[in-house]
Protein backbone atom coordinates (compact mmCIF):
# COMPACT_ATOMS: atom_id res chain seq x y z
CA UNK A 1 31.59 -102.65 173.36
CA UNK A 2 32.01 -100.17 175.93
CA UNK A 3 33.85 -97.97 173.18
CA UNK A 4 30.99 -98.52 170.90
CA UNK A 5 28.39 -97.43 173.75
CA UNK A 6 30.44 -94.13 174.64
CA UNK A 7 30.43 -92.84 170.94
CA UNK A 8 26.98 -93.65 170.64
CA UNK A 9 25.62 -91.35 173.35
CA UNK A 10 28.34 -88.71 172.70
CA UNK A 11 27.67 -88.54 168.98
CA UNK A 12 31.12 -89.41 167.34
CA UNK A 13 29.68 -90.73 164.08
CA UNK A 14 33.21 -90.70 162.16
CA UNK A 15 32.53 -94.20 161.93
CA UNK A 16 29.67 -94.30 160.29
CA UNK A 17 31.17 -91.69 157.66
CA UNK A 18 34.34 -93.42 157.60
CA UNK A 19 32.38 -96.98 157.04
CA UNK A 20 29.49 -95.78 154.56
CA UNK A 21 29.99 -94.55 151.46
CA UNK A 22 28.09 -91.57 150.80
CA UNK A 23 27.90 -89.66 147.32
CA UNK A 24 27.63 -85.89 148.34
CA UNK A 25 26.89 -83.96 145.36
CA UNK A 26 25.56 -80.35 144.95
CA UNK A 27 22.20 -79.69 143.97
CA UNK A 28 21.60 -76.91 141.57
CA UNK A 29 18.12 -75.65 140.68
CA UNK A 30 16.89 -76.39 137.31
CA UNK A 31 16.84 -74.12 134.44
CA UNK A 32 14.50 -72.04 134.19
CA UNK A 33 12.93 -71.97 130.66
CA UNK A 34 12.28 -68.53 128.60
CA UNK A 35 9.14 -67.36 128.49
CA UNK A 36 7.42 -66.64 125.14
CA UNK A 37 7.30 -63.21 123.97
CA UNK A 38 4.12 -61.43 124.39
CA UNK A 39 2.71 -60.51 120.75
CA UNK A 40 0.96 -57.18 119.92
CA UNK A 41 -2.82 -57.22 119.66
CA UNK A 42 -3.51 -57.28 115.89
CA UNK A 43 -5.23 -54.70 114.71
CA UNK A 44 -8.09 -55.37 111.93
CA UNK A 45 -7.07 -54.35 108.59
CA UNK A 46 -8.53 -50.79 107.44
CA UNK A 47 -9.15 -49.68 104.20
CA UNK A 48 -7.54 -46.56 103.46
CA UNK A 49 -10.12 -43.81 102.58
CA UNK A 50 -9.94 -40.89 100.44
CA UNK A 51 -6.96 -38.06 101.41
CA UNK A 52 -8.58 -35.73 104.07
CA UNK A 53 -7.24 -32.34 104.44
CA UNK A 54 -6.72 -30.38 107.67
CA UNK A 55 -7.74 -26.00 107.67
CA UNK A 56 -6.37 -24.78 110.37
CA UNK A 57 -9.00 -21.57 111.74
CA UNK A 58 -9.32 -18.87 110.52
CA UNK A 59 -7.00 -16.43 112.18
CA UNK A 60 -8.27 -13.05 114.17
CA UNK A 61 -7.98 -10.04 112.23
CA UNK A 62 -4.90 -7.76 112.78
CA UNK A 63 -5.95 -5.10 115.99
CA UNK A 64 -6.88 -1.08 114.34
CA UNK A 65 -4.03 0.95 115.09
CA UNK A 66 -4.20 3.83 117.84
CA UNK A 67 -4.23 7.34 115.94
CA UNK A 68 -4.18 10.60 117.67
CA UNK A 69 -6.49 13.24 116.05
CA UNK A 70 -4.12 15.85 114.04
CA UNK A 71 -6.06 18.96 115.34
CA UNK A 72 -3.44 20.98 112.90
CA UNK A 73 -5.53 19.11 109.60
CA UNK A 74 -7.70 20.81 108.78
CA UNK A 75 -10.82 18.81 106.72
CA UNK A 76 -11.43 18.82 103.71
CA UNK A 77 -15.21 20.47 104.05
CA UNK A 78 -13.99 22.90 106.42
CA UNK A 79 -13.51 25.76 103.72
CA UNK A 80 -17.61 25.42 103.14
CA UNK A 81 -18.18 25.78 106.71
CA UNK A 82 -21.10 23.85 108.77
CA UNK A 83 -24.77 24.32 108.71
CA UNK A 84 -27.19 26.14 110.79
CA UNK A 85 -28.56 22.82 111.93
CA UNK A 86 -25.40 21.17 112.52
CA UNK A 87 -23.79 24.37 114.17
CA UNK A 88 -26.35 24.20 116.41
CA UNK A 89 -26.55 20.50 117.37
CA UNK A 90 -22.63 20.76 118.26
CA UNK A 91 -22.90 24.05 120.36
CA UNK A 92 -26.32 24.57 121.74
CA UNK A 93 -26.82 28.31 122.84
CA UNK A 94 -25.91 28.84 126.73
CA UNK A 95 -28.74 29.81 129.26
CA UNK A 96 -28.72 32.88 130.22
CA UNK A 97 -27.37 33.67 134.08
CA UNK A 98 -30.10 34.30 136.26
CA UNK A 99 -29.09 36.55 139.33
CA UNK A 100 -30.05 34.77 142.50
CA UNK A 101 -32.52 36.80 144.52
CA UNK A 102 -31.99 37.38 148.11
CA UNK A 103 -35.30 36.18 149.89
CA UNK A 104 -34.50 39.13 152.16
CA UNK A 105 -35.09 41.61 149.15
CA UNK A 106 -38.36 43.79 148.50
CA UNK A 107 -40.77 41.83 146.06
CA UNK A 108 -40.34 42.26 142.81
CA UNK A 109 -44.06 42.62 141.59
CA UNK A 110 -44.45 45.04 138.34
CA UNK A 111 -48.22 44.52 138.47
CA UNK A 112 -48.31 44.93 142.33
CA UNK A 113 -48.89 49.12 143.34
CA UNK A 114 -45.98 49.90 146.18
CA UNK A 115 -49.35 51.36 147.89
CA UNK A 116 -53.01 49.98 149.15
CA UNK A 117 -55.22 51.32 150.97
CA UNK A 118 -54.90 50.78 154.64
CA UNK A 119 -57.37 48.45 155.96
CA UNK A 120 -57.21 49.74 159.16
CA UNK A 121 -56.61 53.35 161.16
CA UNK A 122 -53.52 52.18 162.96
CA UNK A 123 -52.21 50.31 159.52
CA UNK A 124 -50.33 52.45 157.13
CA UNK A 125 -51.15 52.69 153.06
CA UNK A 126 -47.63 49.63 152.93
CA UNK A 127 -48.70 46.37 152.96
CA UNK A 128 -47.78 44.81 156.48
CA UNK A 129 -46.93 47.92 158.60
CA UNK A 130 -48.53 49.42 161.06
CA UNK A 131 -47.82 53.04 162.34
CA UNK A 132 -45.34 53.49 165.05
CA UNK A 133 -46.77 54.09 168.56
CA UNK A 134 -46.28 57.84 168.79
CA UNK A 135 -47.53 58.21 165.53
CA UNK A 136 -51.15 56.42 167.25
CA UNK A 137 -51.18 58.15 170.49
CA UNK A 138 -51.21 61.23 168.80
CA UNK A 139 -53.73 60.30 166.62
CA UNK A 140 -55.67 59.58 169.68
CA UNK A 141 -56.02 55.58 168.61
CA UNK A 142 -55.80 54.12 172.20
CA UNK A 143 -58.01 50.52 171.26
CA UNK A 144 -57.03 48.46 168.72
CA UNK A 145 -59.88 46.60 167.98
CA UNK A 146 -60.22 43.15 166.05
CA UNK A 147 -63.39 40.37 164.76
CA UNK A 148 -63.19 36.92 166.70
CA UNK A 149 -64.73 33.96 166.39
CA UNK A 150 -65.58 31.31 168.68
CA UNK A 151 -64.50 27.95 167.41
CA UNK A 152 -67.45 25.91 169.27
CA UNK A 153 -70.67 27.74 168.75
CA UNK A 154 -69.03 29.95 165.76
CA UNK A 155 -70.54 33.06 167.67
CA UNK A 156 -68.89 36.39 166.11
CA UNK A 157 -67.81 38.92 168.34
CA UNK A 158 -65.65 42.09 168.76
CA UNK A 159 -62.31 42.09 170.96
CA UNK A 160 -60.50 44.57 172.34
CA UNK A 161 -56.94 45.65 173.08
CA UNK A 162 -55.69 48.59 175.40
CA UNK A 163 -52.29 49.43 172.99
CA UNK A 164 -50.19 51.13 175.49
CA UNK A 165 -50.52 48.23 178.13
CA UNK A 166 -50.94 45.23 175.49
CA UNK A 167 -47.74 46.56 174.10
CA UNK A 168 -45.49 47.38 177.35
CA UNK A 169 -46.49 43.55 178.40
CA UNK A 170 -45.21 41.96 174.94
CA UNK A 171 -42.11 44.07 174.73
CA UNK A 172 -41.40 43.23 178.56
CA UNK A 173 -41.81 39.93 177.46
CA UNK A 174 -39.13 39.98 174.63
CA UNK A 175 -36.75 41.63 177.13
CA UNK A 176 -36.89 38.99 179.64
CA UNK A 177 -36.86 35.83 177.14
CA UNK A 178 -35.06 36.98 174.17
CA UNK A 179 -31.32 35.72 174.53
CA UNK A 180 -33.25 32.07 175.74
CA UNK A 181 -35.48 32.28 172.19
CA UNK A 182 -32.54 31.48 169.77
CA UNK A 183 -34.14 33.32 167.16
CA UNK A 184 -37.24 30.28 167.54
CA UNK A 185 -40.99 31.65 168.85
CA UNK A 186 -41.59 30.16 172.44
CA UNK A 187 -44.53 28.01 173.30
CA UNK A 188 -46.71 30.84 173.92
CA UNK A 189 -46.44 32.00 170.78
CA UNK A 190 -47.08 28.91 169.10
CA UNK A 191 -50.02 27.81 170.39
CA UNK A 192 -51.26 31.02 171.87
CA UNK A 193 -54.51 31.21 174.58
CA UNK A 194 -57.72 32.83 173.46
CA UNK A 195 -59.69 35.01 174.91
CA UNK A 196 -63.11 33.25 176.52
CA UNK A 197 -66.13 32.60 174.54
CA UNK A 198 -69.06 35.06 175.80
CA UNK A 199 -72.41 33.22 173.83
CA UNK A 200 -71.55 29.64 174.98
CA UNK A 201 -68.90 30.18 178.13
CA UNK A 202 -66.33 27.89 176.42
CA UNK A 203 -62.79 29.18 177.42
CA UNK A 204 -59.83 29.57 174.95
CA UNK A 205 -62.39 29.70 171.88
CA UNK A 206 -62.31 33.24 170.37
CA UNK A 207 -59.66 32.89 167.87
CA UNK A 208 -59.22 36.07 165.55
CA UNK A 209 -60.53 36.18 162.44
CA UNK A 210 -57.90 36.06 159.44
CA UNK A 211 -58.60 38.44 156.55
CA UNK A 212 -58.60 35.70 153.47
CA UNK A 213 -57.10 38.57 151.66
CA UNK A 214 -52.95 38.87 152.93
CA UNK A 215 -53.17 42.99 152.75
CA UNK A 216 -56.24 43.21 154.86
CA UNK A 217 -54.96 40.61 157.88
CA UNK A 218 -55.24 42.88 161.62
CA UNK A 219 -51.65 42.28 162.48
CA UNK A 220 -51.32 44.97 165.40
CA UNK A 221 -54.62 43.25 167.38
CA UNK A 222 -52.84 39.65 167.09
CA UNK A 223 -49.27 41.18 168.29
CA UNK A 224 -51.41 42.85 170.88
CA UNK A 225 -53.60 39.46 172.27
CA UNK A 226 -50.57 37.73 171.48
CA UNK A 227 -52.37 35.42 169.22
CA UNK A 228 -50.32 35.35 165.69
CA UNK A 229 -49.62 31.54 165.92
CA UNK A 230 -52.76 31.12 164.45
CA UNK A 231 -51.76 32.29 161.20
CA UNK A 232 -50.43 29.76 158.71
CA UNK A 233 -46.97 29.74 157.56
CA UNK A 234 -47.78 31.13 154.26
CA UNK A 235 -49.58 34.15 155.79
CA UNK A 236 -46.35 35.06 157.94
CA UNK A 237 -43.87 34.62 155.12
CA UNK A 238 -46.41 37.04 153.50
CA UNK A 239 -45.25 39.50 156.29
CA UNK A 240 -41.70 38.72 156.33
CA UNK A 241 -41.55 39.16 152.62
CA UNK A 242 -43.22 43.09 152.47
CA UNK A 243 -41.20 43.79 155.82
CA UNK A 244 -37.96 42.67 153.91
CA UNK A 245 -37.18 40.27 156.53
CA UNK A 246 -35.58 36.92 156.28
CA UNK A 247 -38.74 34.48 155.25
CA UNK A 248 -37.05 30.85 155.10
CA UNK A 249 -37.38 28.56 158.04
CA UNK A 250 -39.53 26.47 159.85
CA UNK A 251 -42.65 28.09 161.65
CA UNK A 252 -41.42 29.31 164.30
CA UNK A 253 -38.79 30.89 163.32
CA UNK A 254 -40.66 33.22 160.71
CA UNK A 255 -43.04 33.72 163.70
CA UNK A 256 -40.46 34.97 165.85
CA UNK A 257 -39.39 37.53 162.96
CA UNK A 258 -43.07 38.71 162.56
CA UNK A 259 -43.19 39.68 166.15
CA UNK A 260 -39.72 41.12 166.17
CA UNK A 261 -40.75 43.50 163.16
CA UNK A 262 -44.38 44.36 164.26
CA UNK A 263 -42.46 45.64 167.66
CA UNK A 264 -40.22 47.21 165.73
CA UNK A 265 -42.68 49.30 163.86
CA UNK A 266 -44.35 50.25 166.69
CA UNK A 267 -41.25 51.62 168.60
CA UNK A 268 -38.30 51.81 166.37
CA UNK A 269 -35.59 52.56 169.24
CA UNK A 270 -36.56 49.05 170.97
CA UNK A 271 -34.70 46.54 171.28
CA UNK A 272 -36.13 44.42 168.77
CA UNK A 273 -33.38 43.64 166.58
CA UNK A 274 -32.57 40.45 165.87
């Protein structure tokens, strides 16, 4: 009993495999059965239609061979020679040269005399040139006399100029200020001061009275008063073009070359070169 007890709780079951008979057998799954093959989708029946034929496009047309021009061939027309017309068309006449013209040069003026008659006792029978100062000293011409006009009240009235002093104080003022002008008119030149007004008292209002014709312009009484700003840009290239001077530029440079050459007619040994 005691035997029976200690197998129990230890677990010894030979016994019970020794007294039972037990069928052990090994246990295989089952079969597996084939599957059915899948069938194609049937298709419905089609009638077959009339025989269609396939064009293929149309293919590109064969690329124009490169040919150099055989300048040695000589056409077949050539012996006949072209026309006028076409001659023409294929070599139009060439324009003739025209010589540029140095703006420094004389003008070139068939219709224009060389000479007019001087407008004035200290201008000479040359358009734009005045006598040289020797020349009017010994001609006794000591005032150089010019019209004004006052710009307020428009009163006319006569101005005038002592020509040795005038001169002496715009030549001194060339020598001082001349290597600081850069060939350019200075401020006082450009907008110059007038004399005073002697009907209504207004100063700075007699401005000098412009000739409308170019020939008969006072050019020795504005060098004197110091007052040829007032002319327009046209009137001094007028000068600089009889006095065969350089006449391009802006304003004041063509004024600066108007002064330069008015001194320089009045005393030709000055230093009033440019």
């Amino acid at each position: 009993m005691e035997d029976t007890d200690r197998k129990r709780k230890s677990g010894d079951n030979s016994e019970a495999f020794e007294d039972g008979d037990l069928d052990l057998c090994l246990c295989t799954p089952p079969p597996r059965r084939p599957k059915p093959p899948i069938q194609p989708p049937t298709l419905p029946f089609l009638s077959p239609g009339p025989p269609q034929h396939y064009s293929p496009p149309p293919l590109p047309p064969p690329p124009q061979p490169f040919l150099l021009p055989d300048f040695d061939a000589v056409p077949p027309n050539a012996t006949a020679g072209p026309s006028a017309a076409t001659a023409a068309a294929a070599d139009p006449p060439a324009r003739p040269l025209r010589s540029r013209r140095n703006p420094s040069q004389a003008p070139r003026g068939a219709n224009k005399s060389v000479t007019v008659p001087p407008p004035f006792p200290w201008a000479t029978d040359r358009r734009a040139t005045v006598h040289s100062l020797d020349h009017l000293l010994s001609q006794n011409i000591r005032e150089i006399t010019g019209e004004a006009q006052c710009k307020r009240c428009e009163a006319s009235q006569m101005i005038s100029y002592d020509l040795v002093s005038k001169f002496n104080e715009v030549a001194a003022f060339i020598r001082a200020r001349k290597h600081l002008m850069h060939d350019r008119a200075p401020v006082e030149w450009m907008n110059p001061v007038f004399p005073d007004c002697g009907s209504c008292g207004q100063p700075n209002s007699m401005r000098p009275v412009v000739a409308a014709k170019k020939r008969s312009i006072n050019w020795l009484v504005m060098l004197l008063g110091q007052t040829l700003g007032c002319c327009t840009l046209d009137q001094l290239k007028y000068f600089c073009k009889h006095t065969k001077n350089h006449r391009t530029g802006a304003k004041d440079r063509v004024l600066y070359l108007t002064y330069l050459a008015i001194c320089k007619q009045l005393d030709p040994a000055g230093p009033f070169d440019r």
